[in-house]
PDB file of N, CA and C in Angstrom:
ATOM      1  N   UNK A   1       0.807  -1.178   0.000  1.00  0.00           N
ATOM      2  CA  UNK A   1       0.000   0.000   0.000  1.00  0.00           C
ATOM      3  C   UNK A   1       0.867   1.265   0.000  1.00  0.00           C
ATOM      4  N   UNK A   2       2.436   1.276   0.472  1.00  0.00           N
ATOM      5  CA  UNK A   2       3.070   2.366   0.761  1.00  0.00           C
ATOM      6  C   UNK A   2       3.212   2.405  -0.800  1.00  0.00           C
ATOM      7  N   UNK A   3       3.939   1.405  -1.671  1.00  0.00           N
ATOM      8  CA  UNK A   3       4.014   1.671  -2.628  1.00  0.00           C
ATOM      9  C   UNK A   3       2.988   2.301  -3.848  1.00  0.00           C
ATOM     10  N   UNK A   4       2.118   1.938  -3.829  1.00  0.00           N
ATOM     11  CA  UNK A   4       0.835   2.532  -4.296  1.00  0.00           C
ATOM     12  C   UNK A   4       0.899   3.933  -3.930  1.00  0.00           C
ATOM     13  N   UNK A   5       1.004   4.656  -2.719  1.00  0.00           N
ATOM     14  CA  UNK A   5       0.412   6.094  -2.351  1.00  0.00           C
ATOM     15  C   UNK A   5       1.732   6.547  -2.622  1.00  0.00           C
ATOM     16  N   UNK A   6       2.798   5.821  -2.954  1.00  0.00           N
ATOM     17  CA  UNK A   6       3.851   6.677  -3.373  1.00  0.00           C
ATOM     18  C   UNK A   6       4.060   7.031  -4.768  1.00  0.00           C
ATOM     19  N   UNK A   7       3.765   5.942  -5.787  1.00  0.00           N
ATOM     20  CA  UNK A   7       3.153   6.208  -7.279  1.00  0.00           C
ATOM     21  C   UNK A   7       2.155   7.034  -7.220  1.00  0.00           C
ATOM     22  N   UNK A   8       1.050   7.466  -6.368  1.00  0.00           N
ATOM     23  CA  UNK A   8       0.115   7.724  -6.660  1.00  0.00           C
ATOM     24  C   UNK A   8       0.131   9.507  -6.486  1.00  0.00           C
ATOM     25  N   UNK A   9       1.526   9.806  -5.632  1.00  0.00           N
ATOM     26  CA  UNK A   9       1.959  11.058  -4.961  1.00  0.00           C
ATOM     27  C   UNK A   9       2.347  11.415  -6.095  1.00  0.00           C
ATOM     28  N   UNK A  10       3.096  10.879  -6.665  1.00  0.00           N
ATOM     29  CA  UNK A  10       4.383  11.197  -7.804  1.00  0.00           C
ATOM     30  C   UNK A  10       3.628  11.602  -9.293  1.00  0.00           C
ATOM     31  N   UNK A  11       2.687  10.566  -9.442  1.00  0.00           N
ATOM     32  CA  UNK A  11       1.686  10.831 -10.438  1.00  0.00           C
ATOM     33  C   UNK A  11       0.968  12.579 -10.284  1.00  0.00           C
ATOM     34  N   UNK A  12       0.497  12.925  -9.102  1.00  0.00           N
ATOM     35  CA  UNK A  12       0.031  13.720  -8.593  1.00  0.00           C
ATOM     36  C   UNK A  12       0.894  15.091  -8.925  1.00  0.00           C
ATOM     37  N   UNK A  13       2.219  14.902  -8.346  1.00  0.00           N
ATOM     38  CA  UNK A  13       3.220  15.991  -8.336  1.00  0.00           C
ATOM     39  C   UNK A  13       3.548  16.645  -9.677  1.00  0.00           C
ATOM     40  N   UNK A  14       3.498  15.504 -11.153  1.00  0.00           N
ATOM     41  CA  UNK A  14       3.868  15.313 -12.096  1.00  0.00           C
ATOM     42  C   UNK A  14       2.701  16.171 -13.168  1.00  0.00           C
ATOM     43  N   UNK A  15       1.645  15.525 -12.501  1.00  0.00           N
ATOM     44  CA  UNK A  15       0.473  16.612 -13.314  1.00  0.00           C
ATOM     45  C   UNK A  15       0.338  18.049 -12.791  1.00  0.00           C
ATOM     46  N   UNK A  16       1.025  18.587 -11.601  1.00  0.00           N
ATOM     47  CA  UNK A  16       1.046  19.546 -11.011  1.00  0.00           C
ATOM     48  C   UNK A  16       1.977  20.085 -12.027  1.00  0.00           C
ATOM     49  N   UNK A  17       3.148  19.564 -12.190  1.00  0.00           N
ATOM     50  CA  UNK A  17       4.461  20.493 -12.958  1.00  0.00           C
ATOM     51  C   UNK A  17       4.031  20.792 -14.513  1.00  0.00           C
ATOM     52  N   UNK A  18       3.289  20.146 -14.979  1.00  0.00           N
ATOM     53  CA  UNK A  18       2.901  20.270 -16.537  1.00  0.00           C
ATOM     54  C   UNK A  18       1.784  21.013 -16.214  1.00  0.00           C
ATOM     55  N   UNK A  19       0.492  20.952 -15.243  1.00  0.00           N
ATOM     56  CA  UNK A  19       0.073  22.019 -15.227  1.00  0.00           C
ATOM     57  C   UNK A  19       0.478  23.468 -15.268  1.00  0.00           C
ATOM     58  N   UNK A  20       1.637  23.655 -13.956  1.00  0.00           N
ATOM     59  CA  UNK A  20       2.188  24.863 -14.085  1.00  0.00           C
ATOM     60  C   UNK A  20       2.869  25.595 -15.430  1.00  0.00           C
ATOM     61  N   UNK A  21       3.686  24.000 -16.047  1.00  0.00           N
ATOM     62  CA  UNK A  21       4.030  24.453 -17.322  1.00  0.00           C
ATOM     63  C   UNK A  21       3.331  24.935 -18.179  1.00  0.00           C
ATOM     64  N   UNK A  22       2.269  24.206 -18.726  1.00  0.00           N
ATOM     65  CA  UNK A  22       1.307  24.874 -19.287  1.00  0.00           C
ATOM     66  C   UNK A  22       0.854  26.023 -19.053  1.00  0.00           C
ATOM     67  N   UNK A  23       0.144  26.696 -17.654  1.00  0.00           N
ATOM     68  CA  UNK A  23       0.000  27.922 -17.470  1.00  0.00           C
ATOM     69  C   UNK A  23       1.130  29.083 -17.783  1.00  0.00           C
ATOM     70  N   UNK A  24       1.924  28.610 -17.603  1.00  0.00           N
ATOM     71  CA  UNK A  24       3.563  29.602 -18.034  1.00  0.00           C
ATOM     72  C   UNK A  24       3.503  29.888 -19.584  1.00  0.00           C
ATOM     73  N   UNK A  25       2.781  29.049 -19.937  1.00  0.00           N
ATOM     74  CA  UNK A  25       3.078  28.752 -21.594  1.00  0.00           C
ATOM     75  C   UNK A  25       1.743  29.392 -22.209  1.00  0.00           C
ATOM     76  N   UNK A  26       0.957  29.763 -21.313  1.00  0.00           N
ATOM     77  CA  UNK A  26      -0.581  30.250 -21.675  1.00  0.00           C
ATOM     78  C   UNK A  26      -1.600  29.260 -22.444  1.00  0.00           C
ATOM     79  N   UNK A  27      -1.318  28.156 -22.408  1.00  0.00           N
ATOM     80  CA  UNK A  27      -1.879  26.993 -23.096  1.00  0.00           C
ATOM     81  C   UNK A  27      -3.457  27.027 -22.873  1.00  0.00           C
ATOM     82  N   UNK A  28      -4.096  26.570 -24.123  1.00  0.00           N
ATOM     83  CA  UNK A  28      -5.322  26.652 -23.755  1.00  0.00           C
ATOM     84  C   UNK A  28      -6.552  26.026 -22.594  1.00  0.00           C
ATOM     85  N   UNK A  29      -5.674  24.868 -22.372  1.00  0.00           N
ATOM     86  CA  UNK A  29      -6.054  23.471 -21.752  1.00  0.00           C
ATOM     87  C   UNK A  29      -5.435  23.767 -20.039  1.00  0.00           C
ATOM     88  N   UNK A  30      -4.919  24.494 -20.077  1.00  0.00           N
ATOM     89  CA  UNK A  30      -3.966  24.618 -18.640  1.00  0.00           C
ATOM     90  C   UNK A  30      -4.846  24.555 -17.090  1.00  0.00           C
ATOM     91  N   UNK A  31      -6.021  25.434 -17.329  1.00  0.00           N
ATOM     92  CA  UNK A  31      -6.603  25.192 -16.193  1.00  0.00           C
ATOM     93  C   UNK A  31      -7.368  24.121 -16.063  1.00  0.00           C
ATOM     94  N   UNK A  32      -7.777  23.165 -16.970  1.00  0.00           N
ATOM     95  CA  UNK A  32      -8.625  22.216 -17.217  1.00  0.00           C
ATOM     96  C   UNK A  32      -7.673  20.841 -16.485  1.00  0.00           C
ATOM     97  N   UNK A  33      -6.215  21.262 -17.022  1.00  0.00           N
ATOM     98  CA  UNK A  33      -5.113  20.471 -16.059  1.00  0.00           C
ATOM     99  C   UNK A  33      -4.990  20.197 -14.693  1.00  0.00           C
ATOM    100  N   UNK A  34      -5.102  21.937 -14.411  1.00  0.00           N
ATOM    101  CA  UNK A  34      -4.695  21.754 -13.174  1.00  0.00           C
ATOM    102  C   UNK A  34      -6.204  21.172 -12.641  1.00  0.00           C
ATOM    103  N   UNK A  35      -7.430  21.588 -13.075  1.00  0.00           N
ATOM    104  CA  UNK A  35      -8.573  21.182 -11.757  1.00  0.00           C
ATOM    105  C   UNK A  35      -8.513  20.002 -11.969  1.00  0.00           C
ATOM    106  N   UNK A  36      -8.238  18.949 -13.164  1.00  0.00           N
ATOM    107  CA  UNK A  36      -8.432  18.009 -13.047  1.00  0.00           C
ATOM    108  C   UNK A  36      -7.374  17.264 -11.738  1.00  0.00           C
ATOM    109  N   UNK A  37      -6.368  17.778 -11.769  1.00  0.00           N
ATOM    110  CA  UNK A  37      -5.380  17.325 -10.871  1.00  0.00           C
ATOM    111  C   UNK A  37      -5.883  17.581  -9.340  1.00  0.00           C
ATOM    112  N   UNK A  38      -6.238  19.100  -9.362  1.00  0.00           N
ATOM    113  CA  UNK A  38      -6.948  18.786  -7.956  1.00  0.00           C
ATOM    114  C   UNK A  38      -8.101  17.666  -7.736  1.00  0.00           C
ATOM    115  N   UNK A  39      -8.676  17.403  -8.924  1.00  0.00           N
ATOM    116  CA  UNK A  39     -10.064  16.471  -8.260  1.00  0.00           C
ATOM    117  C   UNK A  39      -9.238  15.100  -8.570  1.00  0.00           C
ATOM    118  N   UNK A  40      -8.523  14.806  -8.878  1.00  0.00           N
ATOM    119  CA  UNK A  40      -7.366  13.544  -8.761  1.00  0.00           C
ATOM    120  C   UNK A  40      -6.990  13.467  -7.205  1.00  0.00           C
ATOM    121  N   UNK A  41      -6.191  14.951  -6.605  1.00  0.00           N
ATOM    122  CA  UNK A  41      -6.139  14.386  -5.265  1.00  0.00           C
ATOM    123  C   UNK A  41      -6.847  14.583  -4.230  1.00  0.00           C
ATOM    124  N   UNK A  42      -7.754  14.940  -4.683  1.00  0.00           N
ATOM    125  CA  UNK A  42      -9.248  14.975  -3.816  1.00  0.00           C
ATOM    126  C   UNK A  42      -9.942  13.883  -3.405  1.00  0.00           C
ATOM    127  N   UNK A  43     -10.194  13.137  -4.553  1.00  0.00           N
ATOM    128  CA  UNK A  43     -11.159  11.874  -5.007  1.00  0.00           C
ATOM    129  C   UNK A  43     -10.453  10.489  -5.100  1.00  0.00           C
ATOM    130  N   UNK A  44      -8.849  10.801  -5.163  1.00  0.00           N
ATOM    131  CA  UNK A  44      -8.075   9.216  -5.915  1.00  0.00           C
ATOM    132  C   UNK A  44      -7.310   9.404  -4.518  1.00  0.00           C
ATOM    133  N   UNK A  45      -6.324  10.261  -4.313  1.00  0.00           N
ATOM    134  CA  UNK A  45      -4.831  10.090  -3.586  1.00  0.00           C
ATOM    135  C   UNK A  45      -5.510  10.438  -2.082  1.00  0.00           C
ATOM    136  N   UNK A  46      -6.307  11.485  -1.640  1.00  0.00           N
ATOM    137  CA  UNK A  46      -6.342  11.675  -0.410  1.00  0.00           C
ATOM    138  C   UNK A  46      -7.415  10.760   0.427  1.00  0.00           C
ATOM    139  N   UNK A  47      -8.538   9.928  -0.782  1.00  0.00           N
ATOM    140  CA  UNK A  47      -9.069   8.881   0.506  1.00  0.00           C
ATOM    141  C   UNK A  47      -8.275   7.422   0.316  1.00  0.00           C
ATOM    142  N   UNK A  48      -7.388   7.089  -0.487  1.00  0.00           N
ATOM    143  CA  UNK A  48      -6.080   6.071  -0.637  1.00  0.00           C
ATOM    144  C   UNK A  48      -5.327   6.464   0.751  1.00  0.00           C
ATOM    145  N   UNK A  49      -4.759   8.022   1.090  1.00  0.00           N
ATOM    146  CA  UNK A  49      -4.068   7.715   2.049  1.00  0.00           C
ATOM    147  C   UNK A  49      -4.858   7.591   3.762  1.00  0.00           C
ATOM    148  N   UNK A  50      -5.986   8.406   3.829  1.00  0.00           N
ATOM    149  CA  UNK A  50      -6.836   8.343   5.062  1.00  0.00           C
ATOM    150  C   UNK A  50      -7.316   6.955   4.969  1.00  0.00           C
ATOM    151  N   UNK A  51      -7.864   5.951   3.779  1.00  0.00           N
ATOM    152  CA  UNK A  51      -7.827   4.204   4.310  1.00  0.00           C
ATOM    153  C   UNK A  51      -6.440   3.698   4.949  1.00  0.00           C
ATOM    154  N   UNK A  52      -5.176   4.019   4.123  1.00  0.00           N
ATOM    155  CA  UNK A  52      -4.178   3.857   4.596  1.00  0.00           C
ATOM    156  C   UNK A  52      -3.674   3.507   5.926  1.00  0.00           C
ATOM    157  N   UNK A  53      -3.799   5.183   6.600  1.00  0.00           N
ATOM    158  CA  UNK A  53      -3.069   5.472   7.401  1.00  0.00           C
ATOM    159  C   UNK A  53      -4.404   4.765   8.926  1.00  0.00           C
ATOM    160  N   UNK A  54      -5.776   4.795   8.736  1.00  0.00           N
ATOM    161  CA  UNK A  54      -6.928   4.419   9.732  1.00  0.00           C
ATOM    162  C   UNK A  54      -7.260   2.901   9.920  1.00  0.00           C
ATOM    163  N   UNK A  55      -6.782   1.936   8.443  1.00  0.00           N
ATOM    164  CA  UNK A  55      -7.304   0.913   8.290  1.00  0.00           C
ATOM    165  C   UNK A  55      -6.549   0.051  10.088  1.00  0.00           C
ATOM    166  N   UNK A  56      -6.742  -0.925  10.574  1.00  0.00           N
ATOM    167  CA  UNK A  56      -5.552  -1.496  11.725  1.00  0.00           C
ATOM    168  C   UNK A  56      -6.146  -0.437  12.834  1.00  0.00           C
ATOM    169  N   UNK A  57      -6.879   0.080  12.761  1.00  0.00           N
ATOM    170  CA  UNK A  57      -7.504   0.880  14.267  1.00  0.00           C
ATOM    171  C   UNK A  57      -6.087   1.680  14.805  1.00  0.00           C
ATOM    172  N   UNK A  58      -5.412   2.328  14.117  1.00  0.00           N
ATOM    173  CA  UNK A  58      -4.132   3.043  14.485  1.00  0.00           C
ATOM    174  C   UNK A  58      -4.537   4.535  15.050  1.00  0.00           C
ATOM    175  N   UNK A  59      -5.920   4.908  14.700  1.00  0.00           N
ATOM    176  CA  UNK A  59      -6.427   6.078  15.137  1.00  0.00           C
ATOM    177  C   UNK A  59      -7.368   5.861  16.473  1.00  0.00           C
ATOM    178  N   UNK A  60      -7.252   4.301  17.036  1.00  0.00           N
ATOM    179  CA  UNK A  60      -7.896   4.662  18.172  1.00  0.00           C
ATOM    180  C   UNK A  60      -7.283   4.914  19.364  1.00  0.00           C
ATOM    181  N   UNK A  61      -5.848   5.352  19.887  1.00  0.00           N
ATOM    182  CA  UNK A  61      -4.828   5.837  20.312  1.00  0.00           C
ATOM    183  C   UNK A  61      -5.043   7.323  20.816  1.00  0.00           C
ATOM    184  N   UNK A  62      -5.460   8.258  19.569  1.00  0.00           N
ATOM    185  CA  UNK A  62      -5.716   9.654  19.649  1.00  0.00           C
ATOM    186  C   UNK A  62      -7.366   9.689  19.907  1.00  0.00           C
ATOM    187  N   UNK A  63      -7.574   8.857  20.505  1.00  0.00           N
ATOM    188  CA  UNK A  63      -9.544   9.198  20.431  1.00  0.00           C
ATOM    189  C   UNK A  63      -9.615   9.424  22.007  1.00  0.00           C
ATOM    190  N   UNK A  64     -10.453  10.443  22.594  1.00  0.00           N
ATOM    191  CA  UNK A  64     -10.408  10.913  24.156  1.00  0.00           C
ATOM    192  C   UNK A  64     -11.787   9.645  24.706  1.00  0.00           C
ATOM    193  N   UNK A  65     -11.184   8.923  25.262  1.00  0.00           N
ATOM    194  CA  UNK A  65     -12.620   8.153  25.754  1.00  0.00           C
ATOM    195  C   UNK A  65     -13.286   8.984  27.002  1.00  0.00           C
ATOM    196  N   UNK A  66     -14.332   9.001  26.993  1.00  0.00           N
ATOM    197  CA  UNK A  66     -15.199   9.532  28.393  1.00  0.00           C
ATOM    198  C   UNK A  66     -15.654   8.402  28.830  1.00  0.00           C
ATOM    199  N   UNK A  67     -15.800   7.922  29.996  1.00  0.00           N
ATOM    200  CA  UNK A  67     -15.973   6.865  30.762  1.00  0.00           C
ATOM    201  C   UNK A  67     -17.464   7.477  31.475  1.00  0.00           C
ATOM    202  N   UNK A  68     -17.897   6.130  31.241  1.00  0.00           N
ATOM    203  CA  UNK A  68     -19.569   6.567  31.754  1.00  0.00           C
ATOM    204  C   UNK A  68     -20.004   6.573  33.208  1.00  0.00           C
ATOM    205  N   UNK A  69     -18.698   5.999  34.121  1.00  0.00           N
ATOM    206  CA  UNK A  69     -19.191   6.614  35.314  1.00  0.00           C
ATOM    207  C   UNK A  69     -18.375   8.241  35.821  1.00  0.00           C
ATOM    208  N   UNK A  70     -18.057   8.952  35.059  1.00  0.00           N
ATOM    209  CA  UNK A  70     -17.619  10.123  34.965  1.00  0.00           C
ATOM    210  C   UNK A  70     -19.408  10.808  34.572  1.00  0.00           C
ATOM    211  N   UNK A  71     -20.000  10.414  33.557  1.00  0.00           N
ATOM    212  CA  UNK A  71     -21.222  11.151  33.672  1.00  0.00           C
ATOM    213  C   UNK A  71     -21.950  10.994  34.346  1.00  0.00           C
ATOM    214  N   UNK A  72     -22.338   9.466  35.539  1.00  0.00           N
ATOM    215  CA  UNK A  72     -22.963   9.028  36.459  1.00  0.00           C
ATOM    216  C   UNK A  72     -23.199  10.196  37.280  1.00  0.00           C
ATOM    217  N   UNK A  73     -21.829  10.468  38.086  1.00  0.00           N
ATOM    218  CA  UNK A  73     -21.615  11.434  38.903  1.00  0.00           C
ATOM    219  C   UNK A  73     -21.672  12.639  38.616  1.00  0.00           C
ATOM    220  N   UNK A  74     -21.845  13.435  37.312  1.00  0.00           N
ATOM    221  CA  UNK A  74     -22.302  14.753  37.099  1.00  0.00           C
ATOM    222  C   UNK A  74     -23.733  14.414  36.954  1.00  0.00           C
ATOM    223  N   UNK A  75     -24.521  13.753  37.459  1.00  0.00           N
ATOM    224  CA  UNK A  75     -25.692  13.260  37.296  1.00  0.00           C
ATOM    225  C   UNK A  75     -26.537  13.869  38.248  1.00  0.00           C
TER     226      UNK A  75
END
């Protein structure tokens, strides 16, 4: 999976630089580049890495538990 979100970064970075190129170049297609690239890492690369990084319960570490006899007693 690391390998995947690392092709998938690089892919990402790559349509970023030809976008920019293009805009430098006044190309007709240039902004059509770049949004597509944003909705690439919108839609493809950024929920690839949030399954990633959540799948294995690795985010239940940072979660604040409240314990229910803590609300008993504000009861």
């Amino acid at each position: 999976m690391k390998t995947v979100l690392k092709i998938l970064f690089i892919i990402f970075l790559l349509w970023m630089v030809i976008g920019v190129y293009l805009l430098n170049t006044n190309h007709e297609k240039a902004q059509v580049i770049m949004g597509l690239g944003v909705l690439y890492m919108a839609f493809v690369l950024m929920p690839t890495f949030i399954f990633h990084r959540y799948r294995d319960g690795k985010y239940k570490k940072y979660i604040i538990n409240q314990n229910s006899n803590k609300e008993e007693e504000n009861s």
